[in-house]
Protein backbone atom coordinates (compact mmCIF):
# COMPACT_ATOMS: atom_id res chain seq x y z
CA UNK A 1 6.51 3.85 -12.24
CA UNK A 2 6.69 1.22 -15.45
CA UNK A 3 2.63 1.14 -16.19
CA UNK A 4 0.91 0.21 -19.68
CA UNK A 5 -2.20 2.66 -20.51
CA UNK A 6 -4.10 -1.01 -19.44
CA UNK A 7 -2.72 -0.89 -16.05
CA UNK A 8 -2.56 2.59 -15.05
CA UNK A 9 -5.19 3.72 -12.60
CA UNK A 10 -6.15 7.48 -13.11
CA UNK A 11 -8.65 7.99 -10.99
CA UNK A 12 -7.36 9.23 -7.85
CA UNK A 13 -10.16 8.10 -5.89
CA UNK A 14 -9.40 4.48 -6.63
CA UNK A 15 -5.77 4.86 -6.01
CA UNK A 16 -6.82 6.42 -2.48
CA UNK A 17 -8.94 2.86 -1.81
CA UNK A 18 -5.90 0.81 -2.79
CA UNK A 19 -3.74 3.01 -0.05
CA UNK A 20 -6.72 2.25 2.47
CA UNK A 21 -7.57 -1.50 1.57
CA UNK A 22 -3.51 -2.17 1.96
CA UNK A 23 -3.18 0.28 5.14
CA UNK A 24 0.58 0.26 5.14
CA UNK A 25 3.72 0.61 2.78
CA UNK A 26 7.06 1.42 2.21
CA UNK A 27 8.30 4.59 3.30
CA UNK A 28 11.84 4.84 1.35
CA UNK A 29 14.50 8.25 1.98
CA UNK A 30 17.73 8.67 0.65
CA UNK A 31 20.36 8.50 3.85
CA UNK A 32 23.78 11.05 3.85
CA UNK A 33 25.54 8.47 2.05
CA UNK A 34 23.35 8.59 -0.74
CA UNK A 35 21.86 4.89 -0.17
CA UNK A 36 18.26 4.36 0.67
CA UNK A 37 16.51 3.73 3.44
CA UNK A 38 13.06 2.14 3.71
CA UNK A 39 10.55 1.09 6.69
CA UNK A 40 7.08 -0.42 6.42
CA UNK A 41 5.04 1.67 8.08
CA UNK A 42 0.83 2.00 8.67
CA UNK A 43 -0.29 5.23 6.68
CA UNK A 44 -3.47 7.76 6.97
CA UNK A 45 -3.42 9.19 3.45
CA UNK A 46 -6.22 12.78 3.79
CA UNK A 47 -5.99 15.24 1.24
CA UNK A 48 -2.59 15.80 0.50
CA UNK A 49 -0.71 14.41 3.39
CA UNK A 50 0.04 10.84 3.99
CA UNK A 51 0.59 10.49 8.03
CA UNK A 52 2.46 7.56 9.66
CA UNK A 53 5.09 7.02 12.85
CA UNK A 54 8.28 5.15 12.64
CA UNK A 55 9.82 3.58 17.00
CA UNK A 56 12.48 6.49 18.15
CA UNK A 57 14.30 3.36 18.63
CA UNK A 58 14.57 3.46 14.52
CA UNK A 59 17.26 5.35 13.25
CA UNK A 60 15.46 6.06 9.78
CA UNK A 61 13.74 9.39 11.07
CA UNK A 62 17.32 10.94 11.94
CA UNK A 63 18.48 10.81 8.51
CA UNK A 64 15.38 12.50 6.65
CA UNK A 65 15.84 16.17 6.29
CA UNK A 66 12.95 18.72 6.24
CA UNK A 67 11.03 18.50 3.19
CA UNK A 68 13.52 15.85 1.98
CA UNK A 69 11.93 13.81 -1.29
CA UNK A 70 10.76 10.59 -0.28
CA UNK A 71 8.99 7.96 -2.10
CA UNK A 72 5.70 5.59 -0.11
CA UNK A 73 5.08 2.22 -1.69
CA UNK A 74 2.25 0.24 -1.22
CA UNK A 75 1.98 -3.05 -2.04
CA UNK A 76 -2.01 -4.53 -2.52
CA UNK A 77 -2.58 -8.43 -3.18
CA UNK A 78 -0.50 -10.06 -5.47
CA UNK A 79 0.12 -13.36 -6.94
CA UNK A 80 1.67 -15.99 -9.66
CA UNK A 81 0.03 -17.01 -12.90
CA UNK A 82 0.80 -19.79 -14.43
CA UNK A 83 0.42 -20.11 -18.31
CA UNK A 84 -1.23 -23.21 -17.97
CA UNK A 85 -4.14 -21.57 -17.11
CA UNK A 86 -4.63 -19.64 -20.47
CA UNK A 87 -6.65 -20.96 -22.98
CA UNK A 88 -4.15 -19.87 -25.70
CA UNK A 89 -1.87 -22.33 -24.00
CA UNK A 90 -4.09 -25.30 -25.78
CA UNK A 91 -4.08 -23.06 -29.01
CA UNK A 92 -0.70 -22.02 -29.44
CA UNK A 93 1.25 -22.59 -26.69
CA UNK A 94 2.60 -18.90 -26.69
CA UNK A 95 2.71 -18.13 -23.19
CA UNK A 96 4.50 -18.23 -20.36
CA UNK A 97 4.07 -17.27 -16.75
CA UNK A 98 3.55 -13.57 -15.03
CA UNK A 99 3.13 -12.37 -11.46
CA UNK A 100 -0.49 -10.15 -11.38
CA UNK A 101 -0.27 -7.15 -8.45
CA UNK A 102 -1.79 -4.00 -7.20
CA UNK A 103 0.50 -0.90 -6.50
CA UNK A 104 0.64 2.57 -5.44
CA UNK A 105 3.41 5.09 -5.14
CA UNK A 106 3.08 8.26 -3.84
CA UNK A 107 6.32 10.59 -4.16
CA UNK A 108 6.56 13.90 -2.55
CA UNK A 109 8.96 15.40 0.45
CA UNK A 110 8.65 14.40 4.21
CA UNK A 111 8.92 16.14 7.33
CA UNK A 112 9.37 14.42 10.90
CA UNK A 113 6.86 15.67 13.67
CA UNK A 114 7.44 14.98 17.75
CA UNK A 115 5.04 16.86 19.20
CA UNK A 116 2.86 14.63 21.43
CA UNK A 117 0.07 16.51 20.17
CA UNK A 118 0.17 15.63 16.86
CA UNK A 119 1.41 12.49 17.38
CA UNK A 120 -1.63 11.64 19.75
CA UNK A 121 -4.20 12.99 16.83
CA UNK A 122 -2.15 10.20 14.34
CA UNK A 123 -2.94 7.35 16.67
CA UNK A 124 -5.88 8.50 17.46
CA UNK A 125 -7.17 8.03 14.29
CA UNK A 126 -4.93 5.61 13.03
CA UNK A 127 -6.82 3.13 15.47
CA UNK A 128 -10.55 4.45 14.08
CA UNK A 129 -9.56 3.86 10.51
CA UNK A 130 -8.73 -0.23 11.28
CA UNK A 131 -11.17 -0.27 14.44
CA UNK A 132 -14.28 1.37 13.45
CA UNK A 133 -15.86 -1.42 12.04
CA UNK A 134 -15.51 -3.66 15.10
CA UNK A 135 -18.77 -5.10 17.26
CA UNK A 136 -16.32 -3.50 20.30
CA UNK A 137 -13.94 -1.44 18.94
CA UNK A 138 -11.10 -0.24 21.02
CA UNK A 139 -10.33 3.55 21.10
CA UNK A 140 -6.45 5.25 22.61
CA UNK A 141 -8.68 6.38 25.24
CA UNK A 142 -9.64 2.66 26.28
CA UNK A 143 -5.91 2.54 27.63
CA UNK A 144 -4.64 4.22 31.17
CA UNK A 145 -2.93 8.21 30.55
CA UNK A 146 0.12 7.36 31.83
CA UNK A 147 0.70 4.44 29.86
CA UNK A 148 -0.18 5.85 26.21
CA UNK A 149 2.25 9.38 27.39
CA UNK A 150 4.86 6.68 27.61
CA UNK A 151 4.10 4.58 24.48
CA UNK A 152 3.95 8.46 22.75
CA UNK A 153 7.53 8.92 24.08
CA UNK A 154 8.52 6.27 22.18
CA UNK A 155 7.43 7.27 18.78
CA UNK A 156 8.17 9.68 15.91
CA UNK A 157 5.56 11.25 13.86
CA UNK A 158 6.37 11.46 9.78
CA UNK A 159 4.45 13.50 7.31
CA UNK A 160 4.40 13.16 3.40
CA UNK A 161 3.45 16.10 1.54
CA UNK A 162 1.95 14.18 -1.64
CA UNK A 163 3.40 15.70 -4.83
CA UNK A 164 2.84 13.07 -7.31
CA UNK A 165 0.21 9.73 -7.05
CA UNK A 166 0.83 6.59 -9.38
CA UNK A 167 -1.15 3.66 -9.29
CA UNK A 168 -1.28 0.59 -11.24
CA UNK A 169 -3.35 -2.86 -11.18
CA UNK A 170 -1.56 -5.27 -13.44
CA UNK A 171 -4.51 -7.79 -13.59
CA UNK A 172 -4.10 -9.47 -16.94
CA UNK A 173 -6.15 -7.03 -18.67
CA UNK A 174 -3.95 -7.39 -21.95
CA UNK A 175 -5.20 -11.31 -22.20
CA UNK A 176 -8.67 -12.36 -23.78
CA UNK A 177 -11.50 -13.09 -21.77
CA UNK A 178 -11.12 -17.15 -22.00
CA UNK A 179 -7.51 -16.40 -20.52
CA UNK A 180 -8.69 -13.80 -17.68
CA UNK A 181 -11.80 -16.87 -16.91
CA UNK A 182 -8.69 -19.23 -16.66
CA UNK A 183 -6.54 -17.42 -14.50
CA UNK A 184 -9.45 -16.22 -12.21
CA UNK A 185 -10.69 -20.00 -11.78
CA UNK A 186 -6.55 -20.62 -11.47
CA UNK A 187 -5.83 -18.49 -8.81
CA UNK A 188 -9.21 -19.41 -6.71
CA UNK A 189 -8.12 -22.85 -7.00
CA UNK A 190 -4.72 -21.76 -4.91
CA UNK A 191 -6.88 -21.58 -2.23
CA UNK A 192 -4.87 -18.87 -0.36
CA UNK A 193 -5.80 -15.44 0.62
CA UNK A 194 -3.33 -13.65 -1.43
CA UNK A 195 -4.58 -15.37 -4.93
CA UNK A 196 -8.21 -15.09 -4.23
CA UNK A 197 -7.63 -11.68 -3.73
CA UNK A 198 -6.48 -11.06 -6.63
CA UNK A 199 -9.13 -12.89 -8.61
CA UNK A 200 -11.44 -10.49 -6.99
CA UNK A 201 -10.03 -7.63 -8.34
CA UNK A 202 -9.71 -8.76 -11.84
CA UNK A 203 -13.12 -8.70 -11.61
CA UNK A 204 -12.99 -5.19 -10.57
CA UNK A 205 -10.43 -3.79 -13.53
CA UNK A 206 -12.09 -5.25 -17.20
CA UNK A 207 -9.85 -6.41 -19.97
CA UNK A 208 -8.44 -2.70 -21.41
């Protein structure tokens, strides 16, 4: 990954709240023929494993080979920002526009699991992670036997075996602090979800 000493993340810790706060990404293989493949899939990300589970019905799980190399991309908010928000825009007019995002990628080699087992543990907490916080939250176990053996049957466990973590928040930090106070007022003016989120976390990552 491209990422300016000002946008890199190092701390691993931070990089693992990015994975959590986004709760899903981009599981990409390379395929026999030598093209990739890639599904968007929700990920557990403990210690060194990243855990997910792609529909049977998907063909992407028969083309990864044991301990194949495989790449996980996860996408956090992102948005537009438009040089007319800069305060150097009145001064000099040197600008022009750039897209501000939060990233992760976690390379390393993947291995498919289908033992009910496992794949029972994955949902099992899977469902915690994103329900735990609810006044009533619902648990596997809310749902009859029968039914979740069948919805297991029709899933395919995948494991990452993290060998490399890359993060990087490209939040302005390169700009002065009258441009950052312009684009944060900019993009909380959007009024969406998706540019108030990122005005959030520029408050989060300082000018570098």
């Amino acid at each position: 990954m491209y990422a300016p000493a000002f946008n890199r993340v190092d701390d691993e810790d931070v990089a693992r709240r990015m994975v959590a706060d986004a709760g899903a990404g981009e599981l990409v293989t390379v395929g026999p023929d030598g093209y990739p493949v890639a599904t968007l899939l929700p990920v557990l990300w403990s210690g060194d494993r990243v855990r997910a589970h792609l529909a049977r019905a998907n063909p992407h799980w028969q083309l990864v080979d044991e301990d194949s190399p495989a790449l996980l991309v996860v996408t956090g908010p992102q948005a537009y920002v438009s040089p007319s928000w800069y305060a150097s825009k009145a001064e000099h007019g040197r600008v022009v526009p750039t897209w501000n995002y939060t990233t992760v990628h976690l390379t390393g080699r993947v291995r498919v699991h289908d033992d009910v087992e496992w794949l029972r543990d994955l949902v099992s907490d899977l469902t915690s992670s994103h329900e735990g916080g609810r006044e009533a939250p619902w648990a596997v176990t809310d749902a009859p036997a029968a039914y979740v053996e069948g919805q297991l049957r029709g899933i395919v466990g995948v494991e990452l075996v993290v060998e490399r973590v890359e993060a990087k928040a490209k939040l302005s930090q390169n700009r002065s602090e009258a441009d950052r106070a312009g684009v944060v007022e900019g993009l909380r003016a959007e009024g969406t979800a998706g540019p108030g989120e990122v005005a959030d976390l520029m408050r989060l990552h300082p000018r570098g």
